[in-house]
Protein backbone atom coordinates (compact mmCIF):
# COMPACT_ATOMS: atom_id res chain seq x y z
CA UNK A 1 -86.32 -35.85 112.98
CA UNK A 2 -85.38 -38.61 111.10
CA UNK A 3 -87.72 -36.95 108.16
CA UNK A 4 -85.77 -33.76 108.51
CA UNK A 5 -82.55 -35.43 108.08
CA UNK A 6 -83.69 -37.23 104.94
CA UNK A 7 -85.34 -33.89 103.39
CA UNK A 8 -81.92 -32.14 104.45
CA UNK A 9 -79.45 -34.54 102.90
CA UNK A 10 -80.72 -34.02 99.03
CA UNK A 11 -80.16 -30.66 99.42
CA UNK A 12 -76.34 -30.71 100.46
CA UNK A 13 -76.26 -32.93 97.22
CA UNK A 14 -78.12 -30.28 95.19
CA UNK A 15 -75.50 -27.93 96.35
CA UNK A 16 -72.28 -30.12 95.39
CA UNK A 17 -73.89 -31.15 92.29
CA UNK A 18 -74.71 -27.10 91.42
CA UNK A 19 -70.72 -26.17 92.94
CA UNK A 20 -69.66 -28.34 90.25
CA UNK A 21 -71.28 -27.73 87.23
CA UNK A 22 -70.12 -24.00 87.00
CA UNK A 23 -66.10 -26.08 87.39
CA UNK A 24 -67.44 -28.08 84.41
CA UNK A 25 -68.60 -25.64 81.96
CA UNK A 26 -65.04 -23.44 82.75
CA UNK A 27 -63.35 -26.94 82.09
CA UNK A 28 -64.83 -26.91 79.01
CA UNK A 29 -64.78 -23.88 77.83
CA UNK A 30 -60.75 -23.40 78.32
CA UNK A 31 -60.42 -26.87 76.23
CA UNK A 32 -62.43 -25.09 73.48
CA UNK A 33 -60.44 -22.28 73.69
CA UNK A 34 -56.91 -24.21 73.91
CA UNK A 35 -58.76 -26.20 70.83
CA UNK A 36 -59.53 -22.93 69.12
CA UNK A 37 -55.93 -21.45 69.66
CA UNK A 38 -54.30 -24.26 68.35
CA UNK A 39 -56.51 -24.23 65.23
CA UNK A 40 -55.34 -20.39 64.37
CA UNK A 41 -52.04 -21.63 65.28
CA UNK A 42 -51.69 -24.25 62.25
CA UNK A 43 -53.89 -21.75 59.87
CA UNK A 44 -51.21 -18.96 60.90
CA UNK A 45 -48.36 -21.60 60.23
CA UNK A 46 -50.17 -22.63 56.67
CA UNK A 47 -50.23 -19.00 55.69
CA UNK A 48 -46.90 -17.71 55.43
CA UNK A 49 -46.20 -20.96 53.37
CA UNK A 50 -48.95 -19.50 50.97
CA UNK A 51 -47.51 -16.35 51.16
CA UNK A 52 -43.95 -17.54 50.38
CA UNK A 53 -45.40 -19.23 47.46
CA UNK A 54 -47.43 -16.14 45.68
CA UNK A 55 -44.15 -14.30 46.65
CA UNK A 56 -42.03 -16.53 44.35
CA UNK A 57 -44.48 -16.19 41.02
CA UNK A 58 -44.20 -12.21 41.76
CA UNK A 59 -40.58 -12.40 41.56
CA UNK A 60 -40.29 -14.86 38.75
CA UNK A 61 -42.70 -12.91 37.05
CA UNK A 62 -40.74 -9.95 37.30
CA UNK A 63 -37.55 -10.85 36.22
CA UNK A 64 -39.02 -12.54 33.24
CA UNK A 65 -40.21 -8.99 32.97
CA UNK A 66 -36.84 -7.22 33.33
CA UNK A 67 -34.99 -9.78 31.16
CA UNK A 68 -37.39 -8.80 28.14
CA UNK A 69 -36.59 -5.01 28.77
CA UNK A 70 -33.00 -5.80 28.81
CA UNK A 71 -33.39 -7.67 25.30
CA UNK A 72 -35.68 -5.26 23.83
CA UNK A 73 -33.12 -2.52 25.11
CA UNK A 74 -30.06 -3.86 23.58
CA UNK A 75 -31.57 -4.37 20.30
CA UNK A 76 -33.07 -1.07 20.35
CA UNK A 77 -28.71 0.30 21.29
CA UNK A 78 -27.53 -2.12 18.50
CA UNK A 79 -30.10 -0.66 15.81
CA UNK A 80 -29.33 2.91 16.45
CA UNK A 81 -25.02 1.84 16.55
CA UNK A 82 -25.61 0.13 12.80
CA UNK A 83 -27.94 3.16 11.38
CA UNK A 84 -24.94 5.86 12.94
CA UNK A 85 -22.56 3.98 11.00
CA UNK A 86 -24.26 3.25 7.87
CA UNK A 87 -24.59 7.35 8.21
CA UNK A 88 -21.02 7.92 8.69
CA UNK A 89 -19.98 5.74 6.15
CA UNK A 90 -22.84 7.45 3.28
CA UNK A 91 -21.42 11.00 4.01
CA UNK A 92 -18.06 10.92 3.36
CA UNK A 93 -18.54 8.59 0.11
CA UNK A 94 -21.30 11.45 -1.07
CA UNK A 95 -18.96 14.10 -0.47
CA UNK A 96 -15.83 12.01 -1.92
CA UNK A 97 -18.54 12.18 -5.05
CA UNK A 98 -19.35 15.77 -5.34
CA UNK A 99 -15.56 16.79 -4.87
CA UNK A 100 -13.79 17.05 -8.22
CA UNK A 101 -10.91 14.50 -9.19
CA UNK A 102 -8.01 15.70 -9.52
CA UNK A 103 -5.90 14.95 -12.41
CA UNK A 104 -2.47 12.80 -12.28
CA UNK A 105 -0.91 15.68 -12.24
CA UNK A 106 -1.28 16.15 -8.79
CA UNK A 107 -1.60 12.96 -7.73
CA UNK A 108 1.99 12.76 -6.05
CA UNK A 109 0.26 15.18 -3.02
CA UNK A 110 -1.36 11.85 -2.19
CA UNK A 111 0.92 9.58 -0.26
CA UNK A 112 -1.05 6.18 -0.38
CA UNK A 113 -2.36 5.05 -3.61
CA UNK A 114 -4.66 1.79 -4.12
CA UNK A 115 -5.55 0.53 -7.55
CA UNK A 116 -7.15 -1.96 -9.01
CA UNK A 117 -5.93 -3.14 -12.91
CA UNK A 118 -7.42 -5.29 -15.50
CA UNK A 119 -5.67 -5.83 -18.88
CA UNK A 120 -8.07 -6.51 -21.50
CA UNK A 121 -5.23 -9.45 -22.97
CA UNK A 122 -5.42 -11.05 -19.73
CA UNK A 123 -7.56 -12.40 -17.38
CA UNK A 124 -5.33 -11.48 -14.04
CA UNK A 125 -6.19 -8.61 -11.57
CA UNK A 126 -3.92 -7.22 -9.60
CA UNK A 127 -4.47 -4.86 -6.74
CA UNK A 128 -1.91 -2.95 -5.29
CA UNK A 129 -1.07 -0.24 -2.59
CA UNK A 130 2.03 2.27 -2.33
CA UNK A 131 3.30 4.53 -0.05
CA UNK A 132 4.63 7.95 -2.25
CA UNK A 133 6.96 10.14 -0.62
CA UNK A 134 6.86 12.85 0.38
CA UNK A 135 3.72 14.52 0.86
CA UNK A 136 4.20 17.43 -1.05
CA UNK A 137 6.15 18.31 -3.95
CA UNK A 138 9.66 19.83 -3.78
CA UNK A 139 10.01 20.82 -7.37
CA UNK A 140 8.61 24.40 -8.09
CA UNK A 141 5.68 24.11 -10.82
CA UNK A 142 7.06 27.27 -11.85
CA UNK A 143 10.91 28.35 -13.13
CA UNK A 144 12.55 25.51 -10.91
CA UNK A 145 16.31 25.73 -11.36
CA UNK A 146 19.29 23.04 -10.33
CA UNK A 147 22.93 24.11 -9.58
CA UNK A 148 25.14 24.29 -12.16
CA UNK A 149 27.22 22.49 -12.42
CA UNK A 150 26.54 19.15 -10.88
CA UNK A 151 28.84 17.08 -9.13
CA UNK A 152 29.76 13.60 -10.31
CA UNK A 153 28.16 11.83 -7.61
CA UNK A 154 30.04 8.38 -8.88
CA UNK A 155 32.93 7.44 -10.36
CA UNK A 156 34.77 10.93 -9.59
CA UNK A 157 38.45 9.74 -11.80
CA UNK A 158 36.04 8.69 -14.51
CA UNK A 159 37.56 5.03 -15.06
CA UNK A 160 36.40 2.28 -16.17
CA UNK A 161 37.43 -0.28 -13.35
CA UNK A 162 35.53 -2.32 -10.93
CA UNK A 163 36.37 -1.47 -7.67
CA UNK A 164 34.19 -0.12 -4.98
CA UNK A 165 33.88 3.28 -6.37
CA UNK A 166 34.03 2.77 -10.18
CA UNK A 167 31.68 1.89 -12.42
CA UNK A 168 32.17 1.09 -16.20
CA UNK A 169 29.87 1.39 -18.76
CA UNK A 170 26.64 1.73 -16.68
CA UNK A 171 23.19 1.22 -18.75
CA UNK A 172 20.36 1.89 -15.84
CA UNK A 173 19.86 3.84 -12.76
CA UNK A 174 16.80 3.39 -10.55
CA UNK A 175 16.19 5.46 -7.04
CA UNK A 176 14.44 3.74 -3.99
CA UNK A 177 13.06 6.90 -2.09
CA UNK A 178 11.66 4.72 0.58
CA UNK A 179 15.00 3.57 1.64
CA UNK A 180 16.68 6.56 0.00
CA UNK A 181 18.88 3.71 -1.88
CA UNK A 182 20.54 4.43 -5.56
CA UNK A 183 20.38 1.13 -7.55
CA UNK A 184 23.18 1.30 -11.00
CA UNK A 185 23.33 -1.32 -13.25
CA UNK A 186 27.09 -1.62 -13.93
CA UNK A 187 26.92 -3.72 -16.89
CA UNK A 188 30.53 -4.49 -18.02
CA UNK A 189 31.37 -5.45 -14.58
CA UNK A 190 28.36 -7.53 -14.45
CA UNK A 191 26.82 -6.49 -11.14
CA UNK A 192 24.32 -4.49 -9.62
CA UNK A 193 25.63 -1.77 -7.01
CA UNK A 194 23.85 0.24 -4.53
CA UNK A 195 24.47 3.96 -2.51
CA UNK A 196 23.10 5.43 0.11
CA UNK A 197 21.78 8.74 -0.83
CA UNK A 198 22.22 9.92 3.10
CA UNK A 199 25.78 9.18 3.69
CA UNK A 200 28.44 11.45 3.26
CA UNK A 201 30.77 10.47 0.27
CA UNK A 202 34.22 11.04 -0.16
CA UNK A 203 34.33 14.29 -2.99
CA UNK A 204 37.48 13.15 -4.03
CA UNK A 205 36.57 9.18 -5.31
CA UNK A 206 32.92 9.68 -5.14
CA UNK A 207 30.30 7.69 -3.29
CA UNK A 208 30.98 4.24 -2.16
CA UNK A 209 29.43 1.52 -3.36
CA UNK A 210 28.03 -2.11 -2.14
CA UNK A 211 27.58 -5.42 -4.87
CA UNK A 212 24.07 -6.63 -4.11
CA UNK A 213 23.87 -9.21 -7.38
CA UNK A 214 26.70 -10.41 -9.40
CA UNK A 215 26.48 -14.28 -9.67
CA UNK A 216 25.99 -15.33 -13.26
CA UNK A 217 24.66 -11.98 -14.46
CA UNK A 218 26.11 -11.59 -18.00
CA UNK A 219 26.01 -8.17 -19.07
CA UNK A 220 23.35 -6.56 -17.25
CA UNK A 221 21.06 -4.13 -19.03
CA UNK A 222 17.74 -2.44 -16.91
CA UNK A 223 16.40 -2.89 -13.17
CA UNK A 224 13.35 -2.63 -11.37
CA UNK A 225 13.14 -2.72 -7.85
CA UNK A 226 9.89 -3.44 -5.51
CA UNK A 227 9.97 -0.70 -2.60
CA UNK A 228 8.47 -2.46 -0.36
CA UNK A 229 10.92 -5.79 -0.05
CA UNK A 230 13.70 -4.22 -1.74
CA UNK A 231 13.59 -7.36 -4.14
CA UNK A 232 15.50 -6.54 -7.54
CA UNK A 233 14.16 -7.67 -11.54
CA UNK A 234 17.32 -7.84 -13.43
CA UNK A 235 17.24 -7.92 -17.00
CA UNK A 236 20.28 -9.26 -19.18
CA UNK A 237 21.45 -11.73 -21.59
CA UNK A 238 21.10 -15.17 -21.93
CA UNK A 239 25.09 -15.42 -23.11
CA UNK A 240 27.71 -13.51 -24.29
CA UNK A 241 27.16 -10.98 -27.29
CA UNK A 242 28.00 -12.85 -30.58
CA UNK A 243 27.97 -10.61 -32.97
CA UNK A 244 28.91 -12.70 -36.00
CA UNK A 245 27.31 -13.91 -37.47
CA UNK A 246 24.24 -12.37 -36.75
CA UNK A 247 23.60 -10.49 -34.16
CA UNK A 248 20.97 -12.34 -32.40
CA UNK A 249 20.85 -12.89 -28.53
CA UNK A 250 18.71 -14.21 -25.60
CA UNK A 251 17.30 -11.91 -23.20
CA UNK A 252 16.48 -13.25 -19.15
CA UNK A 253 14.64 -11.58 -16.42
CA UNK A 254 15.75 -12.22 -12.52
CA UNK A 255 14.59 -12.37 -9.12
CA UNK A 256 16.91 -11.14 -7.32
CA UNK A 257 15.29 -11.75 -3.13
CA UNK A 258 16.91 -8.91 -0.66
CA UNK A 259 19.95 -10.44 0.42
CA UNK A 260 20.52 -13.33 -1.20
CA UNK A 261 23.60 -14.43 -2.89
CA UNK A 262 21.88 -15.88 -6.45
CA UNK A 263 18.89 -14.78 -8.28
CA UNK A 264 15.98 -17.22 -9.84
CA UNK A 265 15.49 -16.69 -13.82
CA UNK A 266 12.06 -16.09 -14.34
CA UNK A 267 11.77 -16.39 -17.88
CA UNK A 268 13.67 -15.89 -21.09
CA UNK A 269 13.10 -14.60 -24.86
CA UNK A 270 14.85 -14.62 -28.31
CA UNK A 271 15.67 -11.03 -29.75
CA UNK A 272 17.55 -9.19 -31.89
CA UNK A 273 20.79 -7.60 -30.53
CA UNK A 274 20.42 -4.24 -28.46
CA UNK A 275 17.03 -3.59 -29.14
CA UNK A 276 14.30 -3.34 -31.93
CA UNK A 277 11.78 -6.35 -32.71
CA UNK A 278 11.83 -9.08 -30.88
CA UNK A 279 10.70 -12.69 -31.26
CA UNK A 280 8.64 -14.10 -28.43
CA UNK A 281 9.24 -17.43 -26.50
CA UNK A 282 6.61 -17.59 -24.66
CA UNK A 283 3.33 -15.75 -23.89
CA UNK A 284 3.70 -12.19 -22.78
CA UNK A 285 0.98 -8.91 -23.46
CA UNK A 286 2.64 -6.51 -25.90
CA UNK A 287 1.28 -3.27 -24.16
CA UNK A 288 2.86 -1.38 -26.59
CA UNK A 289 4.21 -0.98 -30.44
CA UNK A 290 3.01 -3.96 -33.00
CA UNK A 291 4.53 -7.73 -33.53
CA UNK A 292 6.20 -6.80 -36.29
CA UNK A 293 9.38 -5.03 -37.96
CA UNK A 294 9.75 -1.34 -36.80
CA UNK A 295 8.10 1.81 -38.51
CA UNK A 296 7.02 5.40 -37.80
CA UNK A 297 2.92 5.21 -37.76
CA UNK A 298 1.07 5.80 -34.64
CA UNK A 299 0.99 2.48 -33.96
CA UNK A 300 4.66 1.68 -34.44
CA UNK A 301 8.18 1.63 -32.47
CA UNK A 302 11.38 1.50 -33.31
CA UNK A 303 14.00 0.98 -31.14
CA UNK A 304 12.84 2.23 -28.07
CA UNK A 305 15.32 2.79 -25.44
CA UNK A 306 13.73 4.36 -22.30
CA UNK A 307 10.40 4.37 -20.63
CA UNK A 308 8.65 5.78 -17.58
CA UNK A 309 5.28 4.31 -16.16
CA UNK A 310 3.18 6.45 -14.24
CA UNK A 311 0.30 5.80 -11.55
CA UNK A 312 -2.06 5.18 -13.81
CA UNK A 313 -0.42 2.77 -15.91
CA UNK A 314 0.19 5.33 -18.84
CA UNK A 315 3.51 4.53 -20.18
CA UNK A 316 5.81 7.21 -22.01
CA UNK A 317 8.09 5.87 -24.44
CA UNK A 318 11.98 7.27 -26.12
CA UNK A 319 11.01 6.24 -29.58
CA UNK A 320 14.98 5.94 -30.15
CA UNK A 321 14.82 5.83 -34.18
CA UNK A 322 12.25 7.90 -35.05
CA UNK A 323 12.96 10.34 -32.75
CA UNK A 324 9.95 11.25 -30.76
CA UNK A 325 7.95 9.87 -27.37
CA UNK A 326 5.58 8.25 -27.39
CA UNK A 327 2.50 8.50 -25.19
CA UNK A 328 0.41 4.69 -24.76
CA UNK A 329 -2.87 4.33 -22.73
CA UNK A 330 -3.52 1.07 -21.10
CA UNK A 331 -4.89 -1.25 -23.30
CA UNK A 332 -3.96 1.47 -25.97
CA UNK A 333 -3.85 0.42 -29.18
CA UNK A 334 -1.89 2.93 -30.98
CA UNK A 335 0.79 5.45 -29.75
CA UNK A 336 -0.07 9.50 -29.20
CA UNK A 337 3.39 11.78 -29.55
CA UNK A 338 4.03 13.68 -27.03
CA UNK A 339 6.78 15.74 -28.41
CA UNK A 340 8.51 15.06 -31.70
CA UNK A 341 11.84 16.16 -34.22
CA UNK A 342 14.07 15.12 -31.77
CA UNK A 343 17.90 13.68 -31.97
CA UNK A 344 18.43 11.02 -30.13
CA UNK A 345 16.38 10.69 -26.97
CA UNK A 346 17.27 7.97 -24.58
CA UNK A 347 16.17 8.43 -20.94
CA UNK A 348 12.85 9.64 -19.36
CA UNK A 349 11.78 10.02 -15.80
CA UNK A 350 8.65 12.14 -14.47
CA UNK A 351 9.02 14.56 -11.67
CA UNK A 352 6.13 14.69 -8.75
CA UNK A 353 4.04 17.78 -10.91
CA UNK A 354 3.79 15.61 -13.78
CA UNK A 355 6.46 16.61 -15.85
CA UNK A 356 8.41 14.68 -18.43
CA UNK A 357 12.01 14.83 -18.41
CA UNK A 358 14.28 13.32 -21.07
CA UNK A 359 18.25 13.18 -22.65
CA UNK A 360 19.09 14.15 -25.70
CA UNK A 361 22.27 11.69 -25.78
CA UNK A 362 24.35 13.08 -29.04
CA UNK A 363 23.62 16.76 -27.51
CA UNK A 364 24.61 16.06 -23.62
CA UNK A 365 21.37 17.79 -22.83
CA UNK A 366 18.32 17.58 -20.30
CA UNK A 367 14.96 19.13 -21.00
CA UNK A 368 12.21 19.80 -18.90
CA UNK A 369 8.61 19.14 -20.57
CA UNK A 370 5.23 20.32 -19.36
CA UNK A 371 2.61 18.47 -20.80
CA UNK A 372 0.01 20.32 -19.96
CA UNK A 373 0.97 23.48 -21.78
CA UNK A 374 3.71 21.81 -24.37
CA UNK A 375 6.59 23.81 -22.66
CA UNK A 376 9.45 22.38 -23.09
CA UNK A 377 13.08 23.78 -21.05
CA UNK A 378 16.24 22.75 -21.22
CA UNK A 379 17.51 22.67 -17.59
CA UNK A 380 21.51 21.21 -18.35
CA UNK A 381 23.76 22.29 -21.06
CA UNK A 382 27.01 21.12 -22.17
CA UNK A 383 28.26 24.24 -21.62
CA UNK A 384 27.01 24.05 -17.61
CA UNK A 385 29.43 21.32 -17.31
CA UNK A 386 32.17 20.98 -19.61
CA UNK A 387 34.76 22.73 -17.73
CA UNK A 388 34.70 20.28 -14.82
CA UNK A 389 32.46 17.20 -15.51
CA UNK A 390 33.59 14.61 -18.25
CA UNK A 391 30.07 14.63 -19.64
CA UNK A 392 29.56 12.41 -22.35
CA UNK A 393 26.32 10.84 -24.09
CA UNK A 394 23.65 11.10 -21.11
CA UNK A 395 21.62 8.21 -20.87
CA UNK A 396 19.08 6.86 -17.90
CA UNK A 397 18.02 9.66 -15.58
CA UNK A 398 15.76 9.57 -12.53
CA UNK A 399 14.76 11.95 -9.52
CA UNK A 400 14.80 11.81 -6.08
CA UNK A 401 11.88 12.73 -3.60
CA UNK A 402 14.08 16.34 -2.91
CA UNK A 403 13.66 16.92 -6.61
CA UNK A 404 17.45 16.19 -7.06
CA UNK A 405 18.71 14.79 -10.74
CA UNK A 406 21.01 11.78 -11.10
CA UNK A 407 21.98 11.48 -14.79
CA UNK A 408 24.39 8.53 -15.73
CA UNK A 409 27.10 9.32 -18.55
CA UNK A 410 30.23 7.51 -19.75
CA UNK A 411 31.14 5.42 -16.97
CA UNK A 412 29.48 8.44 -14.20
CA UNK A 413 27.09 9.13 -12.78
CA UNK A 414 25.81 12.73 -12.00
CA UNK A 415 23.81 14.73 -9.46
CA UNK A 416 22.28 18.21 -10.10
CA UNK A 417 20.43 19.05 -6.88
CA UNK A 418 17.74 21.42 -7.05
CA UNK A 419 18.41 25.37 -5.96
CA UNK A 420 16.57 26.12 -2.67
CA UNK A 421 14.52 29.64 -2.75
């Protein structure tokens, strides 16, 4: 019995030990697993971090992408904007080429005007730009008429005082059509008066007018005025005529600023009285005539009175003496005459088609020249006026931008406005 128990009792121990290696293999296989879990766990934690990384070189690689489109692109716009405008700017210059010029003739239909001038006696260039009103032309090219007769549009009693609406013995006239202002040189009462060409004037006295520059003018003989700053050049003498016992004098030129009360001399210069040769102070360009005594050759002037500049710098000249005008280039040497066997000319002006317009003084007449075909008109008479103007010696004459004359006579001045059609 006692051998059956000790045969039995292995077995029962066989039995436990085989119950528990089946609980030791699961053991170990769910720690393998757990193992093998957490090992995909930190590889699937370690990849996104790779894949966040690759992500950021893809996107850095694409924007340096994108930025060197946008740079390529913008050049690319900026090279087409700069050929389009070298394009516009070749075609209208080619064109401006193959379109005739047009001669200074008609040159008053364009209303700004830039020009560059060299003198050959002087080193300066200027450059300049003006404004020409109006656009077109109001004087007919063809058989234009004025009323007859004028009107005296100063000075309507005719005597020689200085009050606001006298003048007395007047020597220059010049019209600002930007400001539609009438400059006179008043020269006995030693001042400079303006009108207004747009206000209505009394018929009775004549316009009114305003002192603009008086202080220590002495016998005031031409003015120019800029149009642009309404400054005034005022040229008179040095002192009082002495006319024994020779009748030399001293000639100034002013700056007159808009609105001040006293002009600043800009330079003066020895003459002979009136006009004729003159002896030079200081250096100037002659731009026409000789630096000598006067004659009558092409190259010569004596006693010139009145001149008229045009755009171009052309300069037409009352050859007082010898009784013609005179045509000079710039940096002309010599004179051309323009029309000749006349009395005594004195003032010029050109009208906006080109044509001259002068005064025969001695004749109290006003003729009309066309240069281009040599027709010459005379558009006021003595007769047109001499029942109700006191119309003597015309002298300095100018034009408005309607085409309206103003003429200045003995202590007058008169307006012939041009007949409407």
């Amino acid at each position: 019995m006692e051998e059956e128990l000790l045969q039995l009792e292995p077995r029962e121990n066989t039995v436990e030990e085989n119950n528990l290696e089946p609980t030791l293999s699961l053991t170990a296989d769910q720690n393998n697993q757990e193992e093998r879990q957490q090992e995909q766990e930190e590889i699937n934690d370690d990849v996104p971090l790779l894949s966040n990384h690759s992500n950021q070189s893809v996107v850095i690689r694409k924007s340096c992408i994108l930025t060197k489109n946008k740079v390529q692109i913008s050049f690319i716009i900026i090279l087409l904007l700069v050929i389009i405008l070298l394009i516009s700017i070749k075609i209208p210059n080619s064109s401006s080429r193959n379109q005739p010029q047009s001669s200074p003739i008609t040159v008053y239909n364009t209303t700004t005007t830039t020009r560059t001038t060299e003198l050959t006696q002087s080193p300066i260039t200027t450059t300049e730009t003006l404004t020409l009103p109006p656009k077109s032309c109001p004087i007919p090219s063809v058989n234009a008429t004025w009323n007859k007769p004028g009107v005296v549009f100063i000075n309507r009693l005719g005597r020689c005082l200085s009050n606001e609406n006298s003048l007395c013995s007047p020597r220059d006239l010049f019209i600002d059509n930007v400001h539609d202002i009438l400059y006179v040189v008043d020269t006995n009462n030693n001042r400079i008066q303006k009108y207004s060409l747009n206000e209505i004037y009394n018929m009775e006295v004549g316009a009114t007018g305003i002192t603009v520059a008086s202080k220590d003018l002495v016998s005031p003989q031409s003015i120019f005025v800029d149009i642009h700053t309404e400054d005034m050049y005022i040229l008179d003498f040095d002192q009082k005529q002495i006319r024994n016992p020779v009748n030399l004098v001293s000639y100034r030129v002013h700056l007159w600023k808009k609105n001040e009360k006293i002009g600043r001399i800009l330079f003066r210069e020895a003459g002979e009285h009136l006009f004729g040769h003159q002896q030079i102070t200081q250096k100037k360009i002659i731009v026409a005539g000789k630096y000598q005594f006067s004659g009558n050759q092409s190259t010569d002037l004596s006693d010139p009175v009145g001149f008229v500049v045009t755009d171009d710098l052309t300069i037409y000249i009352a050859d007082w003496q010898n009784k013609r005008i005179q045509q000079w280039k710039i940096n002309g040497t010599e004179g051309t005459t323009v029309i000749g066997n006349l009395t005594y000319v004195f003032g010029l002006t050109i009208d906006c088609n080109g044509y001259l317009y002068y005064t025969e003084m001695y004749e109290s007449t006003i003729y009309q020249l066309n240069m281009m075909t040599n027709q010459n008109q005379m558009i006021v008479r003595n007769e047109d006026h001499l029942q109700k103007l006191i119309y003597y010696w015309p002298t300095a004459i100018t034009i408005d931008k309607f085409g309206n004359i103003f003429s200045m006579g003995h202590d007058q001045v008169y307006k012939f406005s041009i007949a409407q059609k």
